[in-house]
Protein backbone atom coordinates (compact mmCIF):
# COMPACT_ATOMS: atom_id res chain seq x y z
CA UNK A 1 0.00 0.00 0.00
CA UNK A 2 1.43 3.56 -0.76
CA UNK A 3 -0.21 7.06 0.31
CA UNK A 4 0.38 9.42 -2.11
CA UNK A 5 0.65 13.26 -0.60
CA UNK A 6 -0.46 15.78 -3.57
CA UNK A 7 0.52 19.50 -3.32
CA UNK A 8 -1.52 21.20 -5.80
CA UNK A 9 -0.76 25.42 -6.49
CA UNK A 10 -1.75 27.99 -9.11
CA UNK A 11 0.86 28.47 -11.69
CA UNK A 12 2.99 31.68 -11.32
CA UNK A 13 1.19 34.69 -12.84
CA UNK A 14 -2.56 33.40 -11.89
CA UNK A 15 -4.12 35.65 -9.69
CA UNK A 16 -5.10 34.01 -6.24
CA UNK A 17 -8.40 35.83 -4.40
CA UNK A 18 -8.22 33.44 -1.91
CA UNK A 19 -4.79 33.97 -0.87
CA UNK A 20 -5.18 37.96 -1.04
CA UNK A 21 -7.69 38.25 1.08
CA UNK A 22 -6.06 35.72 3.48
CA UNK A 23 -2.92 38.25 3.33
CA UNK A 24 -5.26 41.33 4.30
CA UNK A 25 -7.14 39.23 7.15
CA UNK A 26 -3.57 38.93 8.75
CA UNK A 27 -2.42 42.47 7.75
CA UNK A 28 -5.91 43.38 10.10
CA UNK A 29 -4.41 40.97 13.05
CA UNK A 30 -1.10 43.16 12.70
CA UNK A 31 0.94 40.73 10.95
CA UNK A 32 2.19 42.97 8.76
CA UNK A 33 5.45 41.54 7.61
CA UNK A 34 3.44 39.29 5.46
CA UNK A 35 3.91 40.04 2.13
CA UNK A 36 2.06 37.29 0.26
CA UNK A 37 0.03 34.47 0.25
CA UNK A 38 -0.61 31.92 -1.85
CA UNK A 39 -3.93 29.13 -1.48
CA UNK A 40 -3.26 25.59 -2.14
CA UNK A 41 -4.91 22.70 -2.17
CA UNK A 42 -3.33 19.19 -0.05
CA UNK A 43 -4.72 15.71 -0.78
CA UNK A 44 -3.56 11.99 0.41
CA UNK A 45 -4.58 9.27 -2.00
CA UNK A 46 -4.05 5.88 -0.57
CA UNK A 47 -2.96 3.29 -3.62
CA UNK A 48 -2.25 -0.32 -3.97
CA UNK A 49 1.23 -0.95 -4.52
CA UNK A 50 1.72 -1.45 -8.44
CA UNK A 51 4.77 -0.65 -10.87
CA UNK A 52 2.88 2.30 -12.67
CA UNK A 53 1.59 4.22 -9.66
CA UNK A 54 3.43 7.48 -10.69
CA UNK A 55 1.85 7.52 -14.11
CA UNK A 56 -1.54 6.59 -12.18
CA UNK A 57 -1.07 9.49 -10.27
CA UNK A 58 -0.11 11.79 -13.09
CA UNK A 59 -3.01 10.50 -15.22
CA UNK A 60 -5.24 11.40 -11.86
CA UNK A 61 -4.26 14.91 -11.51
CA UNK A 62 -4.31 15.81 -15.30
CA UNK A 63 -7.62 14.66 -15.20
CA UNK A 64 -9.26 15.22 -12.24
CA UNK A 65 -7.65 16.58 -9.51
CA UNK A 66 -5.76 19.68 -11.02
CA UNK A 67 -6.74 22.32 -13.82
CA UNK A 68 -3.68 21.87 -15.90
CA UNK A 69 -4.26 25.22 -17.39
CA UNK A 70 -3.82 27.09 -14.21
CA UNK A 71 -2.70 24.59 -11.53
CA UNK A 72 0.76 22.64 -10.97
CA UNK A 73 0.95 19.46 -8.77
CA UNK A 74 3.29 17.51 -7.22
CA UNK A 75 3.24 14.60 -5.36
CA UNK A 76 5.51 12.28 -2.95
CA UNK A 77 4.77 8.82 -2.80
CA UNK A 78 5.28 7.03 1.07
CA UNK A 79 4.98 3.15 1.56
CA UNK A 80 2.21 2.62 4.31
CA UNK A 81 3.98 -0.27 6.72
């Protein structure tokens, strides 16, 4: 069995809402040496053990779990004992 940890984050350039108003919500609690945020997403895919898992995985997040046009991934792959 492996658990797969995916990091999913806008590409450079896209604009991120989510993470600008996340910056300004800290700026208000007077952290104001933040300069900029950035809103990810984290997942954990758990994967029986088989000699193609990181094309599996690749196949997943082209299709599915990432926006390709505006997203990058990666990923880690851990043996579960």
């Amino acid at each position: 069995m492996r658990k797969v940890k995916i990091y999913i984050t806008l590409k450079e350039g896209v604009l991120d809402p989510q993470g600008k108003a996340v910056q300004n919500s800290l700026h208000s609690l007077e952290y104001n040496n933040v300069s900029d945020v950035r809103v990810g997403k984290y997942m954990e895919v758990m994967l029986e053990d088989t000699k193609d898992i990181e094309q599996q995985v690749d196949k997943m997040c082209d299709e599915l779990l990432a926006n390709p046009v505006i997203e990058d991934y990666s990923y880690t792959i851990e043996e579960v004992v």
